[in-house]
C-alpha atoms as a PDB file:
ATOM      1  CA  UNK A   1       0.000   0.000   0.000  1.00  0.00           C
ATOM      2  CA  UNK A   2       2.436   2.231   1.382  1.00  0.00           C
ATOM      3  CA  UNK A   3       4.223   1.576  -2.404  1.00  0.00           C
ATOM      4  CA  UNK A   4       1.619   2.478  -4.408  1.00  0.00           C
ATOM      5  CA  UNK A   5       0.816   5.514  -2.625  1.00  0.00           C
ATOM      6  CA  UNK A   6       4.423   6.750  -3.080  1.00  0.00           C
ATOM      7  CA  UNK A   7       4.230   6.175  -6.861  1.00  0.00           C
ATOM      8  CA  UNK A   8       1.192   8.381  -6.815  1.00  0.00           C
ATOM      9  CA  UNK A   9       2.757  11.023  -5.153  1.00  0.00           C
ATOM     10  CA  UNK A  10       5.927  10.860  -7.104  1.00  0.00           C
ATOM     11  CA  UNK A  11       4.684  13.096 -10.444  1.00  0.00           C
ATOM     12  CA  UNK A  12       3.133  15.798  -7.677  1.00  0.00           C
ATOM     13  CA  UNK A  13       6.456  15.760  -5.592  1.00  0.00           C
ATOM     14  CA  UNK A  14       8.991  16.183  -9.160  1.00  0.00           C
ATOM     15  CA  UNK A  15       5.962  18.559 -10.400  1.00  0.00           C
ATOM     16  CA  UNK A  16       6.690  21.041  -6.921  1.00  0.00           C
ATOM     17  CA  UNK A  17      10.381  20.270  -6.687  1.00  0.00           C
ATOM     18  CA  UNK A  18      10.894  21.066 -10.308  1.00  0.00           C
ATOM     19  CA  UNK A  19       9.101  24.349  -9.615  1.00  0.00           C
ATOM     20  CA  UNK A  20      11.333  25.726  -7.334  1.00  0.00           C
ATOM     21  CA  UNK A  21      14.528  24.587  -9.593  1.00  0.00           C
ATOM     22  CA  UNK A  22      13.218  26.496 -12.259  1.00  0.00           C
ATOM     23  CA  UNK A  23      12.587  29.813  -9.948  1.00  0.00           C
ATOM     24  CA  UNK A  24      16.011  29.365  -8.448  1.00  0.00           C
ATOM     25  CA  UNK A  25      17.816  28.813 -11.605  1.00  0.00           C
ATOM     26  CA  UNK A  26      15.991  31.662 -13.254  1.00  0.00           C
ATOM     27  CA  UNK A  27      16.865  34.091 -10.530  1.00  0.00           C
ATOM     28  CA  UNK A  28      20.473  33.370 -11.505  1.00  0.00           C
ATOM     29  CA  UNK A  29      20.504  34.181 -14.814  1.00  0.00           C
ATOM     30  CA  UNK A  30      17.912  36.706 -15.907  1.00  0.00           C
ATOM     31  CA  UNK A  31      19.929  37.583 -18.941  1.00  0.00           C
ATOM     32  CA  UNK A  32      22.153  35.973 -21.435  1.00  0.00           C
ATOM     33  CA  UNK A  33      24.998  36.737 -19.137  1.00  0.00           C
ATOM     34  CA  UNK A  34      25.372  37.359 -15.447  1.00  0.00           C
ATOM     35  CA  UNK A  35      26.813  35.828 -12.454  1.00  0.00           C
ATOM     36  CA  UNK A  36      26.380  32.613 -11.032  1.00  0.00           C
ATOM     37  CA  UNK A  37      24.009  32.928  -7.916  1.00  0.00           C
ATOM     38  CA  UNK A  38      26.255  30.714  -6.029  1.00  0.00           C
ATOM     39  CA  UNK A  39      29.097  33.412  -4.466  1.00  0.00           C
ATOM     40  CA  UNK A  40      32.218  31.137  -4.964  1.00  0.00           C
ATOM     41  CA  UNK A  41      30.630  31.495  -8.359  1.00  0.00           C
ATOM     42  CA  UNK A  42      29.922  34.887  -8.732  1.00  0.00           C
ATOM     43  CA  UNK A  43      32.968  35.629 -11.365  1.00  0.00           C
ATOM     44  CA  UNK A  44      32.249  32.804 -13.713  1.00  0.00           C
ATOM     45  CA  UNK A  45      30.192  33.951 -16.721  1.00  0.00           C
ATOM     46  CA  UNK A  46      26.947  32.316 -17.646  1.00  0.00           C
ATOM     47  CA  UNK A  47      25.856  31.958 -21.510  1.00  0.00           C
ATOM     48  CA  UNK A  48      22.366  30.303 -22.835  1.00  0.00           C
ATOM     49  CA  UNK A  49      22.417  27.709 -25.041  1.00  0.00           C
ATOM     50  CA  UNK A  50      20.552  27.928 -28.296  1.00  0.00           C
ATOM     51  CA  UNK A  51      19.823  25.415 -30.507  1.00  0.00           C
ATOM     52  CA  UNK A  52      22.623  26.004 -32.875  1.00  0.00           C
ATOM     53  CA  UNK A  53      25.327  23.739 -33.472  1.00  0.00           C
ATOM     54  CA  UNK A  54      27.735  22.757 -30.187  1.00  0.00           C
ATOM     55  CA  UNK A  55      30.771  23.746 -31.935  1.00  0.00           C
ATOM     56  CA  UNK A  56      29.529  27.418 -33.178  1.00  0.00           C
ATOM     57  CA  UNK A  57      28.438  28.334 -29.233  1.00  0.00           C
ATOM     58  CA  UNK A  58      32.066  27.291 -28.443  1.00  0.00           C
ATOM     59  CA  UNK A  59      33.303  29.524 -31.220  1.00  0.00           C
ATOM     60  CA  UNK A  60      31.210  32.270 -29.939  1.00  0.00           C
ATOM     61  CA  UNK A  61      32.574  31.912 -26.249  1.00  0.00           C
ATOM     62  CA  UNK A  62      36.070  31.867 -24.615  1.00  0.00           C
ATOM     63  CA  UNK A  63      37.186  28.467 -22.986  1.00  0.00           C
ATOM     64  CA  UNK A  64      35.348  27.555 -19.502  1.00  0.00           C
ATOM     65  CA  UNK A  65      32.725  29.646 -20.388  1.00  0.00           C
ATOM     66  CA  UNK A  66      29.262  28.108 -18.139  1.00  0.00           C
ATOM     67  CA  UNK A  67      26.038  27.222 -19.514  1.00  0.00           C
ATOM     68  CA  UNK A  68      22.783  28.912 -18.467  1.00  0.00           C
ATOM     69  CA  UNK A  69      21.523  25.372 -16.949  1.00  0.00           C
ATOM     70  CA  UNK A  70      17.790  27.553 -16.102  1.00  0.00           C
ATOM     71  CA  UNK A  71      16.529  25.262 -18.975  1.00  0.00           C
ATOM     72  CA  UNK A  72      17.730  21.934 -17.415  1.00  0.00           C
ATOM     73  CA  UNK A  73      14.603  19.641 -16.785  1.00  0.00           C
ATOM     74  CA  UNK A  74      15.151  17.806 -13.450  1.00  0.00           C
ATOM     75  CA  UNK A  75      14.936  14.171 -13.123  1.00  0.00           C
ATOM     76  CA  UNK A  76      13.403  12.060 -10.181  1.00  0.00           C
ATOM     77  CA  UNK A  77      15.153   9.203  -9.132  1.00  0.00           C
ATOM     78  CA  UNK A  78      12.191   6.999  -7.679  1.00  0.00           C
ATOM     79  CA  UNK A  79      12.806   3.266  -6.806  1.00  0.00           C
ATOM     80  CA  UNK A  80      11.332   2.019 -10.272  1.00  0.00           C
ATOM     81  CA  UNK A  81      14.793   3.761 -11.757  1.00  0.00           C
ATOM     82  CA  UNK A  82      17.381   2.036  -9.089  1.00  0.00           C
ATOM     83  CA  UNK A  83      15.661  -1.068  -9.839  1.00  0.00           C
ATOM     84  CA  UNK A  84      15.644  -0.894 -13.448  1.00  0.00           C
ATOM     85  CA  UNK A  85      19.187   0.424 -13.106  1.00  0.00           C
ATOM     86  CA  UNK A  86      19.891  -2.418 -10.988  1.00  0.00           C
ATOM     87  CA  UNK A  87      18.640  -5.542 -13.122  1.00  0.00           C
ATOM     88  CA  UNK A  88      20.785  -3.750 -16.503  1.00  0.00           C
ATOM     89  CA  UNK A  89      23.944  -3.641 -14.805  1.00  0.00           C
ATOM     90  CA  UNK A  90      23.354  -7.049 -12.151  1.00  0.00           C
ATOM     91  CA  UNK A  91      24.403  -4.385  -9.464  1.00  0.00           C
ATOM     92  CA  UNK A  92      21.693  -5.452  -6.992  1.00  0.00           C
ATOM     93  CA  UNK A  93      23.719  -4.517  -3.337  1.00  0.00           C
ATOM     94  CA  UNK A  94      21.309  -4.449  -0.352  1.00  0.00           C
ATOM     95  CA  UNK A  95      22.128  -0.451  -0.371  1.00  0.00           C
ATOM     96  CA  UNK A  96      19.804   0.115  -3.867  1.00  0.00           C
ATOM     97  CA  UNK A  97      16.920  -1.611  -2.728  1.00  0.00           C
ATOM     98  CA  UNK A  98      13.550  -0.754  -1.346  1.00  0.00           C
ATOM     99  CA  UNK A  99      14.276  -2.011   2.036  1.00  0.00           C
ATOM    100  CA  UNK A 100      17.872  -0.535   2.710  1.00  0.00           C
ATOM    101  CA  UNK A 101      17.766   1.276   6.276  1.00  0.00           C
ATOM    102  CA  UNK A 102      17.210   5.030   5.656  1.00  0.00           C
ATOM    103  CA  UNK A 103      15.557   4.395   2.287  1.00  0.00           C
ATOM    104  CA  UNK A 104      17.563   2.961  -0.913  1.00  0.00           C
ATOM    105  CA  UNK A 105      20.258   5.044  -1.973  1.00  0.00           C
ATOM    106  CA  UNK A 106      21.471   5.321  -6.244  1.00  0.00           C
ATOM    107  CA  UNK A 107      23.940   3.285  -8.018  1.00  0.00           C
ATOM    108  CA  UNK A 108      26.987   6.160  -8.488  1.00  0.00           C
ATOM    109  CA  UNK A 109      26.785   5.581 -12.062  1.00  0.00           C
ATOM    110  CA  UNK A 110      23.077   5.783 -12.084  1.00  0.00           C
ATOM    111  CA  UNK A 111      23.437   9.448 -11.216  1.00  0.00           C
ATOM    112  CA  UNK A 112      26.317   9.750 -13.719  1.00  0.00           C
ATOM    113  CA  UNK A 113      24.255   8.092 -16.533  1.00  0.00           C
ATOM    114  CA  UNK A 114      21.536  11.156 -16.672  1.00  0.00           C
ATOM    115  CA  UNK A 115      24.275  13.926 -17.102  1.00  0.00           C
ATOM    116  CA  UNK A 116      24.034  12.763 -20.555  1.00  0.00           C
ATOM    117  CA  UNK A 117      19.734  13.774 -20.462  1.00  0.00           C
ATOM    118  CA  UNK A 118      20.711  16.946 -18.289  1.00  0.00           C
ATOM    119  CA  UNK A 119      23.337  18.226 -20.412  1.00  0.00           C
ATOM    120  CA  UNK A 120      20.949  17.541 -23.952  1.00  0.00           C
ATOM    121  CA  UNK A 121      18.471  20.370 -22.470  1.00  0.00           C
ATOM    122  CA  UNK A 122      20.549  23.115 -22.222  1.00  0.00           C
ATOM    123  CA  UNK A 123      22.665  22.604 -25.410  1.00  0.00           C
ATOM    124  CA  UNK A 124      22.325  21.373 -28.608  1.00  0.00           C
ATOM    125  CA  UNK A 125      23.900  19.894 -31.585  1.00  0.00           C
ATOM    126  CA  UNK A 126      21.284  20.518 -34.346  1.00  0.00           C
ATOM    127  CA  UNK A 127      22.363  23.189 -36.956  1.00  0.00           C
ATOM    128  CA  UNK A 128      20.014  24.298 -40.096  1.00  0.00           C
ATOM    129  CA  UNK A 129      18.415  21.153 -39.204  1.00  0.00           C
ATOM    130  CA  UNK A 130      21.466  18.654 -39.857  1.00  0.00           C
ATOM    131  CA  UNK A 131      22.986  16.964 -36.590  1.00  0.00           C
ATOM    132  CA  UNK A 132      26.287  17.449 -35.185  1.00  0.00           C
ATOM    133  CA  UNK A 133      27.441  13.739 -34.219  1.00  0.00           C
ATOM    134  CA  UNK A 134      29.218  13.340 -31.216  1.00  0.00           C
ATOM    135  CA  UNK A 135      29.873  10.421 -29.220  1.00  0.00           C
ATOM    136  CA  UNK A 136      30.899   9.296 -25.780  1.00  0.00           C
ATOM    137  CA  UNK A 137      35.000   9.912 -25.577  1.00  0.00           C
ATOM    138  CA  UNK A 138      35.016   9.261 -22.024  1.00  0.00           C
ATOM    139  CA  UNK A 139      35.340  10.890 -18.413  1.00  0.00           C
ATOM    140  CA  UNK A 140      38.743  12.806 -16.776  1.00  0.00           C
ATOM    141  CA  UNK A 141      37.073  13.195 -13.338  1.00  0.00           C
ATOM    142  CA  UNK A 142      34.529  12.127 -11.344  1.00  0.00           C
ATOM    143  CA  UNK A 143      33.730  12.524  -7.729  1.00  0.00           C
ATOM    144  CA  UNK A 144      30.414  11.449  -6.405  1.00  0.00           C
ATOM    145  CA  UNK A 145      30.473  13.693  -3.487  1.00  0.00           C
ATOM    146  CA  UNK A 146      27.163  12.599  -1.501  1.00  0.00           C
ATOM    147  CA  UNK A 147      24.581   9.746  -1.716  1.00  0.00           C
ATOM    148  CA  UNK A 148      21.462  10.348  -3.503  1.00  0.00           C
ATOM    149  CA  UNK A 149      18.418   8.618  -2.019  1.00  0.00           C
ATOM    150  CA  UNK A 150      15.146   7.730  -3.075  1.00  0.00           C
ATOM    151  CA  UNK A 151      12.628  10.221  -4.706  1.00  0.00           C
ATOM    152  CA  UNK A 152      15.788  12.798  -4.927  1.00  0.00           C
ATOM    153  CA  UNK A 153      15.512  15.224  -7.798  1.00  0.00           C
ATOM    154  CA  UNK A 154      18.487  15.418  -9.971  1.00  0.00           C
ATOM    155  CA  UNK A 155      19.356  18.740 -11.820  1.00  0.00           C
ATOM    156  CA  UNK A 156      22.134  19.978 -13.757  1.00  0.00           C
ATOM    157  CA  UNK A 157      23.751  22.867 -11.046  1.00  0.00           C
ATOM    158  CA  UNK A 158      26.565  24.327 -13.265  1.00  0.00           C
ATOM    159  CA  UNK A 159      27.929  23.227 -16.407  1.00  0.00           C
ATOM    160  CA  UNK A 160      30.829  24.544 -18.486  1.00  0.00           C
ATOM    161  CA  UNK A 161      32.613  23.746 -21.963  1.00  0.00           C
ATOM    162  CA  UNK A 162      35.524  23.785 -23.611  1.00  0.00           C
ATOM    163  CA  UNK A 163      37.155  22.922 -26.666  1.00  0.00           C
ATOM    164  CA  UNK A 164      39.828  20.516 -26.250  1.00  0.00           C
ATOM    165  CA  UNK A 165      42.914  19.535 -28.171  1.00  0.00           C
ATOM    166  CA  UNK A 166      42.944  16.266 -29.608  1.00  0.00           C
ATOM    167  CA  UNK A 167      46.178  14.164 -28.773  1.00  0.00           C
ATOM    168  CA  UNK A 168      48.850  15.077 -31.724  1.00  0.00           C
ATOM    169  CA  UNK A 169      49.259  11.287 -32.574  1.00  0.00           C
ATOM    170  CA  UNK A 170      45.534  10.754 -33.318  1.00  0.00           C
ATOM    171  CA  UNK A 171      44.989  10.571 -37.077  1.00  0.00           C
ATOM    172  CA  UNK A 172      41.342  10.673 -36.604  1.00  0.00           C
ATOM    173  CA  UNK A 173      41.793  14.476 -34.408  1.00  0.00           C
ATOM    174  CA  UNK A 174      38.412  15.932 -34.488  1.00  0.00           C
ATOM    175  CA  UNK A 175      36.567  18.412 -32.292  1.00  0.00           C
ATOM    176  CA  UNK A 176      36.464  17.241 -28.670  1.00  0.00           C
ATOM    177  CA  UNK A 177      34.612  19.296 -25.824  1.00  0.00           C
ATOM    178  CA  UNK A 178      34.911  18.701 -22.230  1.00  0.00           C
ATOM    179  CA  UNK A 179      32.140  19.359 -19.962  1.00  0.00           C
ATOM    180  CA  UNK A 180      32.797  20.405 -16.442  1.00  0.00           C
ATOM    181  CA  UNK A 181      29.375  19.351 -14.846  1.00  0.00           C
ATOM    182  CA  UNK A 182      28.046  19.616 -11.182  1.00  0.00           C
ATOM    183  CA  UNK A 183      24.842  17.325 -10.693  1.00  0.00           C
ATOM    184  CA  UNK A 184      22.888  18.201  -7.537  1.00  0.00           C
ATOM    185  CA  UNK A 185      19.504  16.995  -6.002  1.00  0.00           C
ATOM    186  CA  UNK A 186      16.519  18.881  -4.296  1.00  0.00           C
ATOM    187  CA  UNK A 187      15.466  16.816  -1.013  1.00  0.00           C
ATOM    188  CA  UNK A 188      12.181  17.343   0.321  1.00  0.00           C
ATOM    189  CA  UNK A 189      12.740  17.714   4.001  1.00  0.00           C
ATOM    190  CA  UNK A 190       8.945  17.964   5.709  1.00  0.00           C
ATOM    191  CA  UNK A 191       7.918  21.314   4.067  1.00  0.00           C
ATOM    192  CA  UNK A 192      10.779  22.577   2.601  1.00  0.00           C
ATOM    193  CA  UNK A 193      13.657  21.598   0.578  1.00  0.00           C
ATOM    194  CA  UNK A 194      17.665  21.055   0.447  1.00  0.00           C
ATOM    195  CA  UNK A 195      20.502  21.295  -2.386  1.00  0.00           C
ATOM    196  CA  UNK A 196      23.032  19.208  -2.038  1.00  0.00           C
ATOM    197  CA  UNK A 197      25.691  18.732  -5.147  1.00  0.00           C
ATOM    198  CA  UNK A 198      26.145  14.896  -5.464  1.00  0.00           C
ATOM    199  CA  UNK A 199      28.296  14.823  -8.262  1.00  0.00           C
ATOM    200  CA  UNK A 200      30.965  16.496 -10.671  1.00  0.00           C
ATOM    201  CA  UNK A 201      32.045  14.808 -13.677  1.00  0.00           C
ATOM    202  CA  UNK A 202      35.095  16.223 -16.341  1.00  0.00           C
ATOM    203  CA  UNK A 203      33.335  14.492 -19.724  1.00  0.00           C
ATOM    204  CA  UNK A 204      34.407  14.566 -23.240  1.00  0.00           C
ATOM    205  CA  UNK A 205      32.266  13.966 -26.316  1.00  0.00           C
ATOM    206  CA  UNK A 206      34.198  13.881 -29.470  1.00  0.00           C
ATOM    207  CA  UNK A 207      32.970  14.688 -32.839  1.00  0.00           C
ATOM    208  CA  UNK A 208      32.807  11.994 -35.915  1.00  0.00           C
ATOM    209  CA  UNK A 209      32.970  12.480 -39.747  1.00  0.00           C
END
């Protein structure tokens, strides 16, 4: 009972967390640049993405410039997704599941796996209507820097690119961007709410003929 009645409540609890997300992240960028809200942010520079091609934003920005992430759609991490995470990779420790003490907690590479969803919302590779291909090149760095539990909300918390070079010895050198992400999660604590960042992740998508 007590099962079902959380998987009712799940689309009105992402509905209401995803509403304050969206407030928060708007208040720190009202226009196409500002500061970060965050203060050990506050001299980065924030750019929107637009859905032009990846590699014309980078052109149009200096190195380590941050995304707007206002347009990030957060994700809800309800027990359905650790299980269905759990039976594709065979990772089925007592921790992910329903009946861990304290409430299941996420596979670390569950949470990794949606930077890829997060990320697609705020940029874009579509140009005149022909898509930029890029693939998976692989991570540099990744930390996951607290749990995150049960009917957590994932959201994209700061994102920047840059263009990287490719190694001189590869004879297939192509654009490569690195993104340097910070995943966080809104937790509902009684009638309010906490952010706590969760993860960062140094990831590079290379682009293909």
């Amino acid at each position: 009972m007590r099962a079902a009645e959380d998987a009712a409540a799940a689309p009105r609890r992402v509905s209401r967390i995803a509403s304050h997300v969206n407030a928060s992240s708007s208040r720190a960028a009202t226009t196409t640049e500002s500061s970060l809200a965050n203060p050990d942010d506050a001299a980065v520079v924030v750019a929107r993405g637009d859905p032009t091609a990846l590699t014309a934003w980078l052109a149009r920005h200096p190195p380590g410039t941050s995304l707007d992430v206002s347009s990030s759609i957060p994700i809800l991490v309800d027990q359905a997704r650790i299980d269905a995470f759990a039976s594709c990779t065979n990772d089925n420790q007592w921790i992910h599941g329903a009946n861990a003490p304290g409430g299941a907690v996420a596979h670390g590479f569950l949470t990794l796996s949606l930077l890829t969803t997060l990320t697609s919302r705020v940029i874009t590779h579509d140009c005149g209507g022909a898509r930029e291909k890029y693939i998976n090149y692989g991570l540099n760095r990744v930390r996951f820097i607290a749990p995150v539990r049960v009917n957590d909300v994932v959201f994209l918390r700061r994102c920047a690119l840059e263009r990287v070079a490719p190694p001189a010895r590869d004879a297939r050198a192509t654009t490569r961007v690195e993104y340097s992400a910070t995943l966080a999660v809104r937790r509902q604590r009684g009638d309010d709410f906490i952010v706590l960042d969760v993860c960062v992740a140094s990831w590079i998508i290379v682009r293909v003929p």
